[in-house]
N, C-alpha and C. Protein backbone atom coordinates (compact mmCIF):
# COMPACT_ATOMS: atom_id res chain seq x y z
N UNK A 1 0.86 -1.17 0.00
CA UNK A 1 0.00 0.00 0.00
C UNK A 1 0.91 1.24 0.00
N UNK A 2 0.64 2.03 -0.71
CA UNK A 2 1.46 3.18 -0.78
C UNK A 2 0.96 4.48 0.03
N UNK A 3 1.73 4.97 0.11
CA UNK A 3 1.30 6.39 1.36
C UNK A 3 -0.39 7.45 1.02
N UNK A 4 -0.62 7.29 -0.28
CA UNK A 4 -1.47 8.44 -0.72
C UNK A 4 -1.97 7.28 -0.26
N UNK A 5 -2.79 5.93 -0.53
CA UNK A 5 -3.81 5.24 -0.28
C UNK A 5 -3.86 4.98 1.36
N UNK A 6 -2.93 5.01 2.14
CA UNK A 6 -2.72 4.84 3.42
C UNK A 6 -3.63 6.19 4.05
N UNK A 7 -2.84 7.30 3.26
CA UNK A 7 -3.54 8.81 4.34
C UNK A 7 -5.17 8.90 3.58
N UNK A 8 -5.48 8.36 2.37
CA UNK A 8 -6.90 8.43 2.53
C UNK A 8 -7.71 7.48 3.59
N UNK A 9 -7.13 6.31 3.69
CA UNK A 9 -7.75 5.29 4.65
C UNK A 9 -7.61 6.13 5.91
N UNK A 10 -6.98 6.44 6.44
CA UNK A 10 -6.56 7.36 7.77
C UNK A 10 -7.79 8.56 7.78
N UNK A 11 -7.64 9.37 6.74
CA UNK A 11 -8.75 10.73 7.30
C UNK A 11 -9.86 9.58 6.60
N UNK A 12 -10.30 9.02 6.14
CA UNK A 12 -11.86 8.70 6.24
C UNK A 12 -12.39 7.90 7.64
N UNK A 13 -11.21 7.24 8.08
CA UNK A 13 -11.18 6.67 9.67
C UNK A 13 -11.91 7.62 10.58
N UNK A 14 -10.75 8.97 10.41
CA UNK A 14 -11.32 9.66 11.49
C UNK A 14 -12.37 10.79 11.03
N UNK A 15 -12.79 11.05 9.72
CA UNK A 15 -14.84 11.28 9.20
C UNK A 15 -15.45 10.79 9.95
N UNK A 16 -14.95 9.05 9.77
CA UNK A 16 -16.34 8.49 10.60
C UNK A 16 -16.80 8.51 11.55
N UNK A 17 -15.29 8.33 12.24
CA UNK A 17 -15.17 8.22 13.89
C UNK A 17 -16.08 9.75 14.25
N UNK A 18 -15.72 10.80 14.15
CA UNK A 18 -16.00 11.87 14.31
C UNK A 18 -17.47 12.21 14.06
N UNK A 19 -18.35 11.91 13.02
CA UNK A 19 -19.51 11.64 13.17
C UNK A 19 -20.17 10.79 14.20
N UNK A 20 -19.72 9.52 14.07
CA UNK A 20 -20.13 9.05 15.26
C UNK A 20 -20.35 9.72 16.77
N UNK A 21 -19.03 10.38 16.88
CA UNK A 21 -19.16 11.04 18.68
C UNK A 21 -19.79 11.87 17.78
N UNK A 22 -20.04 12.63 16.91
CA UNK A 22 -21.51 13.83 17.02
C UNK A 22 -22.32 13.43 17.09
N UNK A 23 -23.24 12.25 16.92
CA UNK A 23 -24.11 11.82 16.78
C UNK A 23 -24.09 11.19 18.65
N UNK A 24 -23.69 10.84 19.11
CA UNK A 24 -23.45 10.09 20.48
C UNK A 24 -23.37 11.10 21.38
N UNK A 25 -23.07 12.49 21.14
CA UNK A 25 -23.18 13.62 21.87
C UNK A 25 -24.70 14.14 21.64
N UNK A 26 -25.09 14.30 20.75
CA UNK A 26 -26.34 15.26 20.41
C UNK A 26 -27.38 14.18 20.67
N UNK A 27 -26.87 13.00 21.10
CA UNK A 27 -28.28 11.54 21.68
C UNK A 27 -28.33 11.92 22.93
N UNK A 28 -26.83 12.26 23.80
CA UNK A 28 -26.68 12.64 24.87
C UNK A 28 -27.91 13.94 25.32
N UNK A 29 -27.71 14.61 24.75
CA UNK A 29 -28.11 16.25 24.98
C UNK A 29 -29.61 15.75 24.74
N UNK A 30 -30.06 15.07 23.65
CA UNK A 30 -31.50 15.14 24.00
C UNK A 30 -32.12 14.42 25.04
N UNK A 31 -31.33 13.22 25.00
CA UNK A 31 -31.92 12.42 26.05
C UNK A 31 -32.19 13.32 28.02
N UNK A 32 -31.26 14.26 27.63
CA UNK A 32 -30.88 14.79 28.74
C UNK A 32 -32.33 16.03 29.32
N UNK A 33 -32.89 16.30 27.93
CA UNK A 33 -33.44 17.57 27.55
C UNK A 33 -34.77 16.83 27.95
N UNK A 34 -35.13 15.85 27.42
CA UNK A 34 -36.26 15.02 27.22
C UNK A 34 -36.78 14.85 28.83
N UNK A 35 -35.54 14.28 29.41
CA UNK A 35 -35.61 13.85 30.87
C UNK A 35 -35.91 15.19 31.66
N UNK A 36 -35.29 16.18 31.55
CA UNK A 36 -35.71 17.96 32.49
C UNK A 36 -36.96 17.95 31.99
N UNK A 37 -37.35 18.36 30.68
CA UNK A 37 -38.48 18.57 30.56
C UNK A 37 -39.98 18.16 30.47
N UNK A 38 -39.31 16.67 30.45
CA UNK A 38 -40.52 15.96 30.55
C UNK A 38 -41.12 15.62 31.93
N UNK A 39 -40.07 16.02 32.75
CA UNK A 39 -40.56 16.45 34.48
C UNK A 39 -42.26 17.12 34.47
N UNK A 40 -42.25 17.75 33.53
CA UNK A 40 -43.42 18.61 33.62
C UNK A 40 -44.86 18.30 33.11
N UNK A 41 -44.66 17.16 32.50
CA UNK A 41 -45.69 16.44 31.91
C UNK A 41 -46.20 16.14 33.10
N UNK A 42 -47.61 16.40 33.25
CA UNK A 42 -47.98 16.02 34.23
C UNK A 42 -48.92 17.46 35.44
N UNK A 43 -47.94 18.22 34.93
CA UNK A 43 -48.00 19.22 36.38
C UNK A 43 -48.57 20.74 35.32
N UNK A 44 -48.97 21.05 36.42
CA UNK A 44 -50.02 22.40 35.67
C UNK A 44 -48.95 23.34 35.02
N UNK A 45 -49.88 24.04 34.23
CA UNK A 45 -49.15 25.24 33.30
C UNK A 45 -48.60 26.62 33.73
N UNK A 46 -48.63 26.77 35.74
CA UNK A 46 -48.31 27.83 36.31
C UNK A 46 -47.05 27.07 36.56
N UNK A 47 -46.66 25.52 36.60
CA UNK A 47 -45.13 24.93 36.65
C UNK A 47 -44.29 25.62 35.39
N UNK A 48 -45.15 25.24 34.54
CA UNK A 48 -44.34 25.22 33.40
C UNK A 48 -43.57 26.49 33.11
N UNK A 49 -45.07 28.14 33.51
CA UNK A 49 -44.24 29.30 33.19
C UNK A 49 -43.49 29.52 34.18
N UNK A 50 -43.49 29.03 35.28
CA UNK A 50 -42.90 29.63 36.41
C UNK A 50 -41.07 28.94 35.84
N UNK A 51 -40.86 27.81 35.22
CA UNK A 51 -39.81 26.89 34.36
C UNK A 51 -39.19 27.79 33.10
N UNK A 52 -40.31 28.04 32.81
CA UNK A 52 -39.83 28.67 31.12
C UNK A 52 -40.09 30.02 30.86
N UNK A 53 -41.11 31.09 31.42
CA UNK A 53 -41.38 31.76 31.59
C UNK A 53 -42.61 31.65 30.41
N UNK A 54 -43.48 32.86 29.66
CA UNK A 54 -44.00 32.83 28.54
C UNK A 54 -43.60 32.46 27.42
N UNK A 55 -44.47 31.21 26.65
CA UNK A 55 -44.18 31.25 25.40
C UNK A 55 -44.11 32.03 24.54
N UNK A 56 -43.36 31.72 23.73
CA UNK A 56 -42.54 32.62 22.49
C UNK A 56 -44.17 32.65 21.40
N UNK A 57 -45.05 31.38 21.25
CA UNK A 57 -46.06 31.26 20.58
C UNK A 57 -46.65 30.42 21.10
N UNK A 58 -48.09 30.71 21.43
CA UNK A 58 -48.98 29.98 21.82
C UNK A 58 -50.61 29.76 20.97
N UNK A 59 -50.57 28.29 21.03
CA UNK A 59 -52.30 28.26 19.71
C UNK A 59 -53.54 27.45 20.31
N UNK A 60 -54.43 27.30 20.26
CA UNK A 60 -55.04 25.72 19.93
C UNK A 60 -54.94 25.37 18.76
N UNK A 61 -54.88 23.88 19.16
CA UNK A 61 -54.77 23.04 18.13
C UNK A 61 -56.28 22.21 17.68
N UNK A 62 -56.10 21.36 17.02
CA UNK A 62 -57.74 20.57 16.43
C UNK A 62 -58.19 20.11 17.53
N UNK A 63 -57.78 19.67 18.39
CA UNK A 63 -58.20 19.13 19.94
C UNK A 63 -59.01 19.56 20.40
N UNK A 64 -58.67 21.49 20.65
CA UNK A 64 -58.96 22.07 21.36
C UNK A 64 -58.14 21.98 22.47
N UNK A 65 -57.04 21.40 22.41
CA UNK A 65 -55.90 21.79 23.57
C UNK A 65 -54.95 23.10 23.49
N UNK A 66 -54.21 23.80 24.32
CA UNK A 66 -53.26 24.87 24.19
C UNK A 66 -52.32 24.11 23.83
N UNK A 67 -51.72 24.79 22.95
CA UNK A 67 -49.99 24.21 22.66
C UNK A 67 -48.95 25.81 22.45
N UNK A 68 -48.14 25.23 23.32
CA UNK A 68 -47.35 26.33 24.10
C UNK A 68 -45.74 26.26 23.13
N UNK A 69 -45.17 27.13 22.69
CA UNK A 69 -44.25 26.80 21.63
C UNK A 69 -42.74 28.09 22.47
N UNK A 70 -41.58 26.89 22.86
CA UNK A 70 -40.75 27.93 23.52
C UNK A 70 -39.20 27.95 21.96
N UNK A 71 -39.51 28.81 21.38
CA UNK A 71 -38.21 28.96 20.52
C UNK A 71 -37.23 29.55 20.83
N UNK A 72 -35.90 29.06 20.32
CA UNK A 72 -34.50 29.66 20.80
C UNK A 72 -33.85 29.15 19.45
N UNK A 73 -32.35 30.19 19.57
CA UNK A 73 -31.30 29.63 18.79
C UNK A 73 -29.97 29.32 19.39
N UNK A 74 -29.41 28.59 19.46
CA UNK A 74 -28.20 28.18 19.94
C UNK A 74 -27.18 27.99 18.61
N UNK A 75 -26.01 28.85 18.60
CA UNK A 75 -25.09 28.34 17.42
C UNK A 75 -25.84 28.91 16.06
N UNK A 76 -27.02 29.46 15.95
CA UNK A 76 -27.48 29.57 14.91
C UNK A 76 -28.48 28.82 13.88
N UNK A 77 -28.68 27.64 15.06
CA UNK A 77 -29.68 26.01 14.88
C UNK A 77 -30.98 26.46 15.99
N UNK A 78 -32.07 26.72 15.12
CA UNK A 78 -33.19 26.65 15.71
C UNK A 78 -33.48 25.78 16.49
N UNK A 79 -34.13 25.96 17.88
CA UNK A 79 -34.47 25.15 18.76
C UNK A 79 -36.15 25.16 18.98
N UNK A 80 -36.95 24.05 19.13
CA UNK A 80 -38.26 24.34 19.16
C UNK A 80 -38.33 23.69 20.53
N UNK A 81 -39.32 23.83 21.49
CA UNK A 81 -39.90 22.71 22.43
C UNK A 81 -41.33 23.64 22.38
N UNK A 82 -41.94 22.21 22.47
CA UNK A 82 -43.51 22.15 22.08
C UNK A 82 -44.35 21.66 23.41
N UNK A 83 -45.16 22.55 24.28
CA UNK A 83 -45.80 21.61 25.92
C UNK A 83 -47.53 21.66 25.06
N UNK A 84 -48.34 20.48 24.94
CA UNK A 84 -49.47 20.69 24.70
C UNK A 84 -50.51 20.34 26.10
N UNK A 85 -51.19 21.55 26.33
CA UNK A 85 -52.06 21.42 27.76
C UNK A 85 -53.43 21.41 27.11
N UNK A 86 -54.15 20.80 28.20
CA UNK A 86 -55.52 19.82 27.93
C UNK A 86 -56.29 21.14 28.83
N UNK A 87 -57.64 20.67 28.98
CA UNK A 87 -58.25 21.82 29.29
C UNK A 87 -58.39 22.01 30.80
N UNK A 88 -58.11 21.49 31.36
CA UNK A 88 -57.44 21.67 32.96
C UNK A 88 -56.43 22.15 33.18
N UNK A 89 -55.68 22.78 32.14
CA UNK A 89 -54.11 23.54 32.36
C UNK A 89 -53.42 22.23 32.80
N UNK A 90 -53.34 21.32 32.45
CA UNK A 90 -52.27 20.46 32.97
C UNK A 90 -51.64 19.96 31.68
N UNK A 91 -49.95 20.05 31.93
CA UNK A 91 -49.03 19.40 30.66
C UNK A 91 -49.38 18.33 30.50
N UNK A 92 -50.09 17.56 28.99
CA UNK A 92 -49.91 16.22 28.62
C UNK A 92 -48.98 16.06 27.77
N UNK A 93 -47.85 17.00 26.74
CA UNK A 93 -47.08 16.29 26.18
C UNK A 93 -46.10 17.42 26.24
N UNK A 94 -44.77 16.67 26.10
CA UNK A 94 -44.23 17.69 25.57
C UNK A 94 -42.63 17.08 24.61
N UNK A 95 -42.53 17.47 23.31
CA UNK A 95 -41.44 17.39 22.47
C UNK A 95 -40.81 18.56 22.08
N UNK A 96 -39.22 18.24 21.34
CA UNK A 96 -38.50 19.41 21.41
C UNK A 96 -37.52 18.81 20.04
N UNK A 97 -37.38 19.75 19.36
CA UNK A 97 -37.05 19.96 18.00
C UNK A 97 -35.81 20.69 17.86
N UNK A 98 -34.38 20.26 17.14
CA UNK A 98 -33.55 21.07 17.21
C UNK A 98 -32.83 21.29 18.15
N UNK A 99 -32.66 21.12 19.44
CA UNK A 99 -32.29 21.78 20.70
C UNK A 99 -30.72 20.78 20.98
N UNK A 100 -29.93 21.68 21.17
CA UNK A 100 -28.40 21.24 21.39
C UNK A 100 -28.32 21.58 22.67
C-alpha cells in the first residue's frame, strides 16, 4: 500500500469516527433535555411558566388543547420545544425539535 492510499484510509477513519461522537453527543443532549423537561408532563401550566417563563407562541390546536411553543437559537440552529395542555391547564405532552 502506498502512502497516498494509506492517508486516505486514515482521514476517512477519522470522518467516521467523528460523526459518530456527534451523533453520540447530540443523543446525549436530547436524552438529557427530554428527561428535564418531561418532568413537567404532568404538572399544571403555572409549573411550566414559572420553568420557562411565557411562550414565544402559543395556539389551539384541532383538539382544542393549548400548545405552548418555547423557541430559541443556539449556534445559529433553531431550537423548538412544544408543551401541549388539555383543558385543565395540565401538561400532557411535551417534544423538542432542534435543541443542542
Amino acid at each position: 500500500m502506498n502512502f497516498k492510499n494509506f492517508l486516505s484510509i486514515l482521514i476517512l477513519f477519522f470522518i467516521f469516527s467523528g460523526c459518530q461522537t456527534i451523533k453520540e453527543k447530540s443523543d446525549s443532549i436530547a436524552e438529557k433535555e427530554n428527561k428535564e423537561y418531561g418532568k413537567l408532563v404532568g404538572k399544571k401550566i403555572s409549573n411550566l411558566k414559572i420553568e420557562l417563563g411565557n411562550p414565544t407562541e402559543d395556539y389551539i390546536d384541532e383538539a382544542g388543547n393549548k400548545v405552548f411553543l418555547y423557541k430559541s437559537k443556539k449556534f445559529g440552529i433553531p431550537c423548538e420545544r412544544k408543551f401541549e395542555i388539555n383543558q385543565n391547564n395540565v401538561v400532557e405532552s411535551f417534544t423538542s425539535s432542534g435543541c443542542i
